[in-house]
PDB file of N, CA and C in Angstrom:
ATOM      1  N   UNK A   1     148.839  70.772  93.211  1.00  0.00           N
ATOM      2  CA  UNK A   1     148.363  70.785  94.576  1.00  0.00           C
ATOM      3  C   UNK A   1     148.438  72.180  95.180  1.00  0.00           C
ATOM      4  N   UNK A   2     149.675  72.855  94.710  1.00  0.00           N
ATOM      5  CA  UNK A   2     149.400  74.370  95.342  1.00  0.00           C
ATOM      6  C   UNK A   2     148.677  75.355  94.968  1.00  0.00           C
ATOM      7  N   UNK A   3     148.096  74.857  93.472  1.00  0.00           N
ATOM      8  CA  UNK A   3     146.838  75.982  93.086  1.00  0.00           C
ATOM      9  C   UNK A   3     145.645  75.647  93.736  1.00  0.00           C
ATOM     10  N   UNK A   4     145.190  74.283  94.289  1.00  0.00           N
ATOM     11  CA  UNK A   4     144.374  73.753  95.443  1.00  0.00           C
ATOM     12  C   UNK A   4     144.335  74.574  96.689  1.00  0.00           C
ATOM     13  N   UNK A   5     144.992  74.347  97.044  1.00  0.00           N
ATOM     14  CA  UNK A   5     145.619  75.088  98.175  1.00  0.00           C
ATOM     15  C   UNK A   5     145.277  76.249  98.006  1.00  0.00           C
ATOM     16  N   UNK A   6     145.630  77.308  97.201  1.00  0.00           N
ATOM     17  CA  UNK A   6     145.700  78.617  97.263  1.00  0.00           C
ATOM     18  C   UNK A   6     144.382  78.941  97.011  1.00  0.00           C
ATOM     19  N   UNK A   7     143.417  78.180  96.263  1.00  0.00           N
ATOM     20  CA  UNK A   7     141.903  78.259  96.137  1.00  0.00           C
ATOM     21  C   UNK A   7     141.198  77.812  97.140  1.00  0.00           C
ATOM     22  N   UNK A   8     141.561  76.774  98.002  1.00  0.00           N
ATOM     23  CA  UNK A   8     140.579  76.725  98.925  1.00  0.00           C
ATOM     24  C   UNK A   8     140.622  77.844 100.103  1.00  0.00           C
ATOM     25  N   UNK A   9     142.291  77.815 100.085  1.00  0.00           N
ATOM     26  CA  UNK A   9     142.462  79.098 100.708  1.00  0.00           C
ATOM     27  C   UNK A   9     141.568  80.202 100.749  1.00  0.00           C
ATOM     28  N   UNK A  10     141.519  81.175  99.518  1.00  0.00           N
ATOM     29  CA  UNK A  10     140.605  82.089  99.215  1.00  0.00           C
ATOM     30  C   UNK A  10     139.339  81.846  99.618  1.00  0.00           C
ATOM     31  N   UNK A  11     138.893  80.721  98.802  1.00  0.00           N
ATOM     32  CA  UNK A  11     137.376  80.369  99.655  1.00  0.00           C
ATOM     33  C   UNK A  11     136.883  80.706 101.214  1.00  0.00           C
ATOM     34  N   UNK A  12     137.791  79.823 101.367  1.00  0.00           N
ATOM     35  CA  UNK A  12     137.832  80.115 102.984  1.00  0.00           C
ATOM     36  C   UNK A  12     138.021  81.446 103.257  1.00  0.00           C
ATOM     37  N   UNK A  13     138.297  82.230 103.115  1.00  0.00           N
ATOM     38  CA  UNK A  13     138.704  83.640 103.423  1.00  0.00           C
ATOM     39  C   UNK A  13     137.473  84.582 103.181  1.00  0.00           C
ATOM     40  N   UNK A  14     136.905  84.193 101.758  1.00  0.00           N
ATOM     41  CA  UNK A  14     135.693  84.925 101.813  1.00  0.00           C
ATOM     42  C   UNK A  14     134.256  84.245 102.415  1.00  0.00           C
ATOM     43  N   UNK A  15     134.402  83.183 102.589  1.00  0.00           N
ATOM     44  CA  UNK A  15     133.190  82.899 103.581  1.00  0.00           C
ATOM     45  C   UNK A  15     133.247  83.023 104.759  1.00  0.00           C
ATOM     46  N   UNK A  16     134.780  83.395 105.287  1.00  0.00           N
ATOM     47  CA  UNK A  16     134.598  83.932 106.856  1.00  0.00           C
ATOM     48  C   UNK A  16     134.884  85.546 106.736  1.00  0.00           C
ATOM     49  N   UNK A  17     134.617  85.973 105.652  1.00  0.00           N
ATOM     50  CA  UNK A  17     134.841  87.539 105.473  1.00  0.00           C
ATOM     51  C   UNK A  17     132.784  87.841 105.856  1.00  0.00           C
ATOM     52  N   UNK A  18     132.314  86.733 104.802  1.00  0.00           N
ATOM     53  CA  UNK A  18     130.483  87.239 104.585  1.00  0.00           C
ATOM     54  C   UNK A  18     129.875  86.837 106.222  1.00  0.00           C
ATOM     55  N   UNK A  19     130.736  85.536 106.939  1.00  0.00           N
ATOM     56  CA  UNK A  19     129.904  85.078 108.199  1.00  0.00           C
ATOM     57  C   UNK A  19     130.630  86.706 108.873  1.00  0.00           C
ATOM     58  N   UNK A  20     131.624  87.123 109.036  1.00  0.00           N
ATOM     59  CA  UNK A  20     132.071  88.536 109.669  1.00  0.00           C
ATOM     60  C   UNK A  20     131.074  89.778 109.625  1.00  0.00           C
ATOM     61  N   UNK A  21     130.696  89.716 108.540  1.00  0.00           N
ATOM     62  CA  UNK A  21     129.963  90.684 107.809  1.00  0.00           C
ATOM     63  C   UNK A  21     128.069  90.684 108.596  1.00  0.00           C
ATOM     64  N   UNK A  22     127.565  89.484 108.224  1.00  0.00           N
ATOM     65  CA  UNK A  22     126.445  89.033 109.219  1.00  0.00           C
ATOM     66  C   UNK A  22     126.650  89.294 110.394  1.00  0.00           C
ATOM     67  N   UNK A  23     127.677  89.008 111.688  1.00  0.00           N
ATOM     68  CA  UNK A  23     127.992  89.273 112.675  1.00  0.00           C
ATOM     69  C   UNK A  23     127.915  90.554 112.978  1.00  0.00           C
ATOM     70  N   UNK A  24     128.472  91.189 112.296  1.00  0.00           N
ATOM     71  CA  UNK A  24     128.522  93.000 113.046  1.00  0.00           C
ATOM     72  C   UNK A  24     127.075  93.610 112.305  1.00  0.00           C
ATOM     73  N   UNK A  25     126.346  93.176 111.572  1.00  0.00           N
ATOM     74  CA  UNK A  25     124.880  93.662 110.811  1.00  0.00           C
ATOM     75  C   UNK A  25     124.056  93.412 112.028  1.00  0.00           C
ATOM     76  N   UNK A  26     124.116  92.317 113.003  1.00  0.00           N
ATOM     77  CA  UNK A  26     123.403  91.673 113.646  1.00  0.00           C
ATOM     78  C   UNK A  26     122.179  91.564 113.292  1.00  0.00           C
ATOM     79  N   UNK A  27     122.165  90.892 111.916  1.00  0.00           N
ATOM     80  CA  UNK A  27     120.686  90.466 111.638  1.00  0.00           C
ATOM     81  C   UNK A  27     120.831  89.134 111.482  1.00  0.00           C
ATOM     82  N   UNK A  28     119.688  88.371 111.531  1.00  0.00           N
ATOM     83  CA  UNK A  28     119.170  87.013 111.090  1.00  0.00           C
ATOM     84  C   UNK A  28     119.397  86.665 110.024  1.00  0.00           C
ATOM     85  N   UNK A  29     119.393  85.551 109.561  1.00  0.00           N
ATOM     86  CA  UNK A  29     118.936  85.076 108.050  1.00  0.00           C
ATOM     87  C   UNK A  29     117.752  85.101 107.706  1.00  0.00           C
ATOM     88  N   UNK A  30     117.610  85.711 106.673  1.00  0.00           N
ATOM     89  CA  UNK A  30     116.278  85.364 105.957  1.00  0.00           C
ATOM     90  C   UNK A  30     116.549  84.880 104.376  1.00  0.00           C
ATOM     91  N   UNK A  31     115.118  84.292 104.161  1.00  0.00           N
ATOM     92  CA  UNK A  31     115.198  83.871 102.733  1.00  0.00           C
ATOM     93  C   UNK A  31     114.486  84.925 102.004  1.00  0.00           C
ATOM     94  N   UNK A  32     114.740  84.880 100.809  1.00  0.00           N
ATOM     95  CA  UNK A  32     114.595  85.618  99.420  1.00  0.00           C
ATOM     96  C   UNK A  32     113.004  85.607  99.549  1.00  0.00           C
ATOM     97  N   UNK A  33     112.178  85.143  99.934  1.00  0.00           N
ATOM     98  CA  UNK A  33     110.751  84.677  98.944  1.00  0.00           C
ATOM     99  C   UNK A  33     109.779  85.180 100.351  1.00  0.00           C
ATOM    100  N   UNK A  34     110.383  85.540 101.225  1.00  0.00           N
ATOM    101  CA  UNK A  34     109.587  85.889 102.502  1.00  0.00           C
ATOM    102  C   UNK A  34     108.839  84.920 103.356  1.00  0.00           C
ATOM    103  N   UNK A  35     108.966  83.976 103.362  1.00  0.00           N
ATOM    104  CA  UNK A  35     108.900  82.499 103.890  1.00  0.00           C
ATOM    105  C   UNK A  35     107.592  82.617 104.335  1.00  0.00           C
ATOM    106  N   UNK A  36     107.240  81.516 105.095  1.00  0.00           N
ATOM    107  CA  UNK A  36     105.877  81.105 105.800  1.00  0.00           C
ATOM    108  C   UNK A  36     104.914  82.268 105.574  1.00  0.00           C
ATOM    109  N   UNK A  37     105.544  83.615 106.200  1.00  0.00           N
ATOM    110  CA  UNK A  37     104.330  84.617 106.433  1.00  0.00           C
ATOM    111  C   UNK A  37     103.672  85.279 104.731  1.00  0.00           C
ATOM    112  N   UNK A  38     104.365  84.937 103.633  1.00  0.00           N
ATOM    113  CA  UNK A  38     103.565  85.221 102.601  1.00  0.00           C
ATOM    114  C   UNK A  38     102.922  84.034 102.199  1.00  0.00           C
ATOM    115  N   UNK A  39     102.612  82.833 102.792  1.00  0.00           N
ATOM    116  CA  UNK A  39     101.561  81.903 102.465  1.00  0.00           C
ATOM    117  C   UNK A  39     100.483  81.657 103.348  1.00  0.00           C
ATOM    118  N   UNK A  40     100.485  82.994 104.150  1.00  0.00           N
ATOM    119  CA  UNK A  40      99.084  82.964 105.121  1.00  0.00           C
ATOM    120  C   UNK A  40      99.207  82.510 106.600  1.00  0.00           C
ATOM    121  N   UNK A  41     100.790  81.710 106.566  1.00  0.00           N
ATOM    122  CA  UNK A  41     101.238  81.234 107.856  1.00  0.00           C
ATOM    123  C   UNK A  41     101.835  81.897 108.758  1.00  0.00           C
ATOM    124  N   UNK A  42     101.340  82.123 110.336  1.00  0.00           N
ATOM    125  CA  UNK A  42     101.590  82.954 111.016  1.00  0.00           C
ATOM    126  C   UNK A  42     103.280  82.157 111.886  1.00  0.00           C
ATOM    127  N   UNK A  43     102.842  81.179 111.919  1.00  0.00           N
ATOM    128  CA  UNK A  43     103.676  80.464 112.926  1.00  0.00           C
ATOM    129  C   UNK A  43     103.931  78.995 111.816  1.00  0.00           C
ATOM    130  N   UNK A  44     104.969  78.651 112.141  1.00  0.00           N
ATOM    131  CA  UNK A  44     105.648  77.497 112.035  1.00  0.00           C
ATOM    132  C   UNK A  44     104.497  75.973 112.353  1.00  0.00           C
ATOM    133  N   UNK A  45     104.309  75.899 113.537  1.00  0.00           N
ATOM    134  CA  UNK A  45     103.422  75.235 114.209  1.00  0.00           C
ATOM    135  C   UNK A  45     101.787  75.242 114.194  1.00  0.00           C
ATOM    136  N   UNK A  46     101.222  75.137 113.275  1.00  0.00           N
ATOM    137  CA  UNK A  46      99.706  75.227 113.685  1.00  0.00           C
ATOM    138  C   UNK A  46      98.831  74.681 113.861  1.00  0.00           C
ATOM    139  N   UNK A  47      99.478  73.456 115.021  1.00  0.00           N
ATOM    140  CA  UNK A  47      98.833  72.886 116.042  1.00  0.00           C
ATOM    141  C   UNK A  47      97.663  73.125 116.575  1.00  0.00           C
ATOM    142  N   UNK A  48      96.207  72.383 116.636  1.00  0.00           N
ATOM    143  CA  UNK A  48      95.364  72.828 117.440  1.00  0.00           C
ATOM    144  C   UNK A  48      96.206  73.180 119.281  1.00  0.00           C
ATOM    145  N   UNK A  49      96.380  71.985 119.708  1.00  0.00           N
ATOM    146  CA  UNK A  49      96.763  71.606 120.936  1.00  0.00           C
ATOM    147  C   UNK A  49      98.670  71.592 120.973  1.00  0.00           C
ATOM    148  N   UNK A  50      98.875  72.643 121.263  1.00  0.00           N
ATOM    149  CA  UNK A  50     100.865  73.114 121.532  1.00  0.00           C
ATOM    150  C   UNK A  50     101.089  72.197 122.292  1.00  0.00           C
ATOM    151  N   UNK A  51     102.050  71.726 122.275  1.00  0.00           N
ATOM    152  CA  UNK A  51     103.059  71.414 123.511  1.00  0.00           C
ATOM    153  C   UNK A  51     103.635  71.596 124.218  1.00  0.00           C
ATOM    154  N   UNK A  52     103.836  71.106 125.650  1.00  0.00           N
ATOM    155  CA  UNK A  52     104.294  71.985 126.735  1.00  0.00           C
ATOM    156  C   UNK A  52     105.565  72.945 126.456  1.00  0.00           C
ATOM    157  N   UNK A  53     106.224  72.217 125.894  1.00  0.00           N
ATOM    158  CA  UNK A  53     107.715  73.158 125.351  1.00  0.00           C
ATOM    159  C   UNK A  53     106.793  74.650 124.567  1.00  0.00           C
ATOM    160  N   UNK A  54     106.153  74.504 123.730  1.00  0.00           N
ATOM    161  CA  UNK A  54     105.873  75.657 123.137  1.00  0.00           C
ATOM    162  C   UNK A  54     104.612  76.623 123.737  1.00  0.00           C
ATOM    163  N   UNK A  55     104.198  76.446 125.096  1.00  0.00           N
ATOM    164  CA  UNK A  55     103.186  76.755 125.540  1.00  0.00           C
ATOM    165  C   UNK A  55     103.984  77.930 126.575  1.00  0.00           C
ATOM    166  N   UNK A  56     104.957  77.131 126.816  1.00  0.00           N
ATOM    167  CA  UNK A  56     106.528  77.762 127.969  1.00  0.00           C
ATOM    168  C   UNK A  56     106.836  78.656 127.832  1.00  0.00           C
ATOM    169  N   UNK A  57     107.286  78.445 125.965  1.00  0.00           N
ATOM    170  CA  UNK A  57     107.993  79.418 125.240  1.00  0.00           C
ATOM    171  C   UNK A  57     106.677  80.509 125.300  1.00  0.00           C
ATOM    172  N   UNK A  58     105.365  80.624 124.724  1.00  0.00           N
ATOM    173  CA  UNK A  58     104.787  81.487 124.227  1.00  0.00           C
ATOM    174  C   UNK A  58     104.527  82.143 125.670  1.00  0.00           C
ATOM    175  N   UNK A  59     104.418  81.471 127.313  1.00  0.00           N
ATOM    176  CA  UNK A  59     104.173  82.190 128.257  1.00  0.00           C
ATOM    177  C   UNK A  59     105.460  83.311 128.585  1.00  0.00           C
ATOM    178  N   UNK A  60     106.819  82.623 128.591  1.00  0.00           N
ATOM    179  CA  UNK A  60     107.592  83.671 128.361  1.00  0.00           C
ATOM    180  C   UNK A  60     107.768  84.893 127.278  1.00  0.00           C
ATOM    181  N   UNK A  61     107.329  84.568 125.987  1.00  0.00           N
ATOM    182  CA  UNK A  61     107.527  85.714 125.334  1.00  0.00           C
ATOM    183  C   UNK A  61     106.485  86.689 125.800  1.00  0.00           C
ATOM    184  N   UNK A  62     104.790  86.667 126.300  1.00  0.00           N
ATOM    185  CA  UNK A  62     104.215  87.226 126.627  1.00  0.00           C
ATOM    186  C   UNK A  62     104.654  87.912 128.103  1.00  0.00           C
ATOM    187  N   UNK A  63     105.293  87.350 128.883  1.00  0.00           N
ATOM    188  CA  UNK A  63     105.842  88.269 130.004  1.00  0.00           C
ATOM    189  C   UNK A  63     106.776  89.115 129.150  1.00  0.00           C
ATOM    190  N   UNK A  64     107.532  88.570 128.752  1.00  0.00           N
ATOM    191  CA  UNK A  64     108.519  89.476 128.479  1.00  0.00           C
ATOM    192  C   UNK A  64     107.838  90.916 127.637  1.00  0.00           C
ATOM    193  N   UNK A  65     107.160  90.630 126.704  1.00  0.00           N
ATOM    194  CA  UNK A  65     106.093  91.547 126.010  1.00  0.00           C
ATOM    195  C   UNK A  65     105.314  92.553 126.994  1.00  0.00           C
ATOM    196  N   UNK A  66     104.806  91.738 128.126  1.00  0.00           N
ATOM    197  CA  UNK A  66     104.415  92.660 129.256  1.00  0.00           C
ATOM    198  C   UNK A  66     105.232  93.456 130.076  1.00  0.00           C
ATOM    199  N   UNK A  67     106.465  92.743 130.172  1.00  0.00           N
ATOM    200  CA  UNK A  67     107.205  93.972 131.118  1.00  0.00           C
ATOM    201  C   UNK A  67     108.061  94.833 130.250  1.00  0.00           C
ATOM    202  N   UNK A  68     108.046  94.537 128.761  1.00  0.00           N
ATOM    203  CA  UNK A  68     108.436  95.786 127.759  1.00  0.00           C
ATOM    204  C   UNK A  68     107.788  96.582 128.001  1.00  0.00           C
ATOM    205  N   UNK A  69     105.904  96.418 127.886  1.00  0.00           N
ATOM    206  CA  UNK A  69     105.534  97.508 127.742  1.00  0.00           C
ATOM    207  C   UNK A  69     105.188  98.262 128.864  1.00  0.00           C
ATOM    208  N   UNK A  70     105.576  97.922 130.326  1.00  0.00           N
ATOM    209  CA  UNK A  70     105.427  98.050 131.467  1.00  0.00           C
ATOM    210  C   UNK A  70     106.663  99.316 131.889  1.00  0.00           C
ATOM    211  N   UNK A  71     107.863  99.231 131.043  1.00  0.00           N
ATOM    212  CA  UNK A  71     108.747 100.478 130.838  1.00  0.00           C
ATOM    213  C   UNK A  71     108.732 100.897 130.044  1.00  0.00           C
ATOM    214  N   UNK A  72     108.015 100.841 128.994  1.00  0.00           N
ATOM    215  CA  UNK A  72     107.369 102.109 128.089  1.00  0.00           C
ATOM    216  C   UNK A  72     106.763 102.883 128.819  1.00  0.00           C
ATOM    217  N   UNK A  73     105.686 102.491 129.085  1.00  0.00           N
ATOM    218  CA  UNK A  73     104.614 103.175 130.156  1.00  0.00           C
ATOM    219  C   UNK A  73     105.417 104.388 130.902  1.00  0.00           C
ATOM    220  N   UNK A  74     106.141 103.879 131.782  1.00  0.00           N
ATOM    221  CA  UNK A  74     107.057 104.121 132.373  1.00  0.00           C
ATOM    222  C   UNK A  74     107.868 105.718 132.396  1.00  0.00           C
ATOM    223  N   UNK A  75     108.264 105.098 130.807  1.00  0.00           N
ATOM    224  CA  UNK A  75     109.109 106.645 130.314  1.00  0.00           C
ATOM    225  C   UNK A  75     108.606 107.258 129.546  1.00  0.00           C
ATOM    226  N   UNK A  76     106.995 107.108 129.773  1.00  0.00           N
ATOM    227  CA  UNK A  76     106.311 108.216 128.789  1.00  0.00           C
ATOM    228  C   UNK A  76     106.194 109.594 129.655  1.00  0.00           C
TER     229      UNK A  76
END
């Protein structure tokens, strides 16, 4: 039971060493194979007709996109 122990131990130690490691990289996950966008797919969703939830989302990312480039402008 205590070589149990002392192995899960370790385990544990290095999978909160690699989630540590992700954290201060501050990147995302990605997969190996380059997902959706190397099979021609732009988006997740390719819905003729979105849904209000994702219509929300895409009006906010476009403000937000607009007032990025609204202080670019800015500090040129």
């Amino acid at each position: 039971m205590t070589i149990f122990l002392i192995t899960f131990g370790f385990f544990i130690v290095v999978v909160a060493a690699m989630a540590v490691g992700y954290i201060f990289q501050q990147k995302s996950l990605a997969g190996s194979c380059g997902g959706l966008s190397t099979m021609g797919i732009e988006k997740a969703c390719d819905c003729d007709n979105p849904c209000e939830k994702r219509l929300e989302r895409e009006k906010k990312a476009a403000q937000k996109e607009k007032a990025k480039n609204l202080i670019d402008v800015k500090n040129i």
